[in-house]
C-alpha atoms as a PDB file:
ATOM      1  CA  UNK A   1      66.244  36.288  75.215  1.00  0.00           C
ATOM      2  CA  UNK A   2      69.510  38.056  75.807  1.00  0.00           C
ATOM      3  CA  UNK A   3      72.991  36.791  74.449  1.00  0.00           C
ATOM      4  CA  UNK A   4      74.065  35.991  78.359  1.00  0.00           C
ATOM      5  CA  UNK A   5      70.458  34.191  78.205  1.00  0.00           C
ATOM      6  CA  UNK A   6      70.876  32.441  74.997  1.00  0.00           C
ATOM      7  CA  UNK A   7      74.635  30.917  76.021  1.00  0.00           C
ATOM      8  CA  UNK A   8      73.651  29.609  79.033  1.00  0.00           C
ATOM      9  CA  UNK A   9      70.794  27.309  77.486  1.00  0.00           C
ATOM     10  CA  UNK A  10      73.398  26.298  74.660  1.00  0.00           C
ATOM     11  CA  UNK A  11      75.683  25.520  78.065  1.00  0.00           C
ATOM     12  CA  UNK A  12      72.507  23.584  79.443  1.00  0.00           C
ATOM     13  CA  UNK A  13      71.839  22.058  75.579  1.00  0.00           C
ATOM     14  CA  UNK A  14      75.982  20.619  75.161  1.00  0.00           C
ATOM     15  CA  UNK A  15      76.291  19.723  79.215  1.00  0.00           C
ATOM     16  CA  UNK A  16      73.319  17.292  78.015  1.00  0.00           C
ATOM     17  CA  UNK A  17      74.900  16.298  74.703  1.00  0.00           C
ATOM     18  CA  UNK A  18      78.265  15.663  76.499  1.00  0.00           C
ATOM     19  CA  UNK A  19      76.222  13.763  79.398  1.00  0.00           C
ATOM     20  CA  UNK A  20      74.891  11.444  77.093  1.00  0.00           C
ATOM     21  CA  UNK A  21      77.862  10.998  74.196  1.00  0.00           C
ATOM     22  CA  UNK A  22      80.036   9.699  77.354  1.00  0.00           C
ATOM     23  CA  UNK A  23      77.078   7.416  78.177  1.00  0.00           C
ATOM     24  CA  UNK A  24      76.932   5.937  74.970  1.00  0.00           C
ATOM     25  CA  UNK A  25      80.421   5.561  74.246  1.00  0.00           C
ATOM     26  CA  UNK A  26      81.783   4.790  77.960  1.00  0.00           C
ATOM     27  CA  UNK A  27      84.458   6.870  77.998  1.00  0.00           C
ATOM     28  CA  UNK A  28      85.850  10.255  78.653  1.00  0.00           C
ATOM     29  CA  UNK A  29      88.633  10.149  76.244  1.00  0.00           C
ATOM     30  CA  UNK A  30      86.586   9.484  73.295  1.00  0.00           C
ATOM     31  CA  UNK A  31      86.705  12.227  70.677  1.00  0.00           C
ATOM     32  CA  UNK A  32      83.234  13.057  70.029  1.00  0.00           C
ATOM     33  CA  UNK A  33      83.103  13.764  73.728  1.00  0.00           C
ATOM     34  CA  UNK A  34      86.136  15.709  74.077  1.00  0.00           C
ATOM     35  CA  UNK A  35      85.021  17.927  70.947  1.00  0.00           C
ATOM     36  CA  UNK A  36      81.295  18.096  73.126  1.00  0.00           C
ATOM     37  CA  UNK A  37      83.893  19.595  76.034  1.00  0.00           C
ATOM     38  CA  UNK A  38      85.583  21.402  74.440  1.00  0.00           C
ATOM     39  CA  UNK A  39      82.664  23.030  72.941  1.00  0.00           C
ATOM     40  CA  UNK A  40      81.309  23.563  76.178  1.00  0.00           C
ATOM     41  CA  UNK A  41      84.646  24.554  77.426  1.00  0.00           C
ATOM     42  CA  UNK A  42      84.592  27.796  75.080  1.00  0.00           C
ATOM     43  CA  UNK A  43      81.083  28.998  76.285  1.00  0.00           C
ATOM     44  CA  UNK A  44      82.126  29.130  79.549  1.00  0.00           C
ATOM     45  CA  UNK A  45      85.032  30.974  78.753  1.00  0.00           C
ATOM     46  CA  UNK A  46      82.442  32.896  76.695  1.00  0.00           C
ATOM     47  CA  UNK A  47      80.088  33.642  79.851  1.00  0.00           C
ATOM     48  CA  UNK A  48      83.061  34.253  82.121  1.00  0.00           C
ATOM     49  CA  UNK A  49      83.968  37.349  80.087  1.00  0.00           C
ATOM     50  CA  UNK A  50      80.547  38.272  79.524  1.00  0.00           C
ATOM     51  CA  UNK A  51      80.261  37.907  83.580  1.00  0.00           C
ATOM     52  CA  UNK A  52      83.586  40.241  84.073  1.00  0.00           C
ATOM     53  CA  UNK A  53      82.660  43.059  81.736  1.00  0.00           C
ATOM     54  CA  UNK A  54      79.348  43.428  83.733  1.00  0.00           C
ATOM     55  CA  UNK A  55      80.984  43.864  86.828  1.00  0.00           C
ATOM     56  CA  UNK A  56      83.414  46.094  85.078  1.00  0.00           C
ATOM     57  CA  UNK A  57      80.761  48.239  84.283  1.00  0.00           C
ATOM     58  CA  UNK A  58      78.769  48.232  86.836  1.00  0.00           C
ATOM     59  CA  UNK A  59      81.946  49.110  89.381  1.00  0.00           C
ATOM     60  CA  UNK A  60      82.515  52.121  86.979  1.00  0.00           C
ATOM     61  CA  UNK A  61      79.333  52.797  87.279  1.00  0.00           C
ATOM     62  CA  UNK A  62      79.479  52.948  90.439  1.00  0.00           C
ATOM     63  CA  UNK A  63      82.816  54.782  90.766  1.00  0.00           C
ATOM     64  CA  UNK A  64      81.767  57.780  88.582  1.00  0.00           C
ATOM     65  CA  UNK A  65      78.231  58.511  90.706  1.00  0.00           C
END
């Protein structure tokens, strides 16, 4: 499994987490959840830059053919 991979099932794993923290505690505000978001928050971040250096690559990659 690739690092792109491997972040998106954490992603999947804390969406899940977060899911059911604001379940059991009923609300949003509630700092176990928020520290679940904010977790979740950074991977996406994470895979976002992952996503643009791929396309940064492949459009030089393209560019230089």
């Amino acid at each position: 499994m690739n690092d792109k991979m491997k972040l998106l099932h954490e992603l999947q794993v804390l969406r899940i987490k977060l899911f059911e923290a604001a379940e059991a505690r009923g609300s949003l505000t509630d700092p176990e959840v928020l520290a679940i978001s904010e977790a979740a928050d950074e991977l996406i971040v994470t895979l976002q830059q992952l996503q643009k250096n791929e396309l940064v690559k492949s459009v030089q990659l393209n560019t230089f053919s």
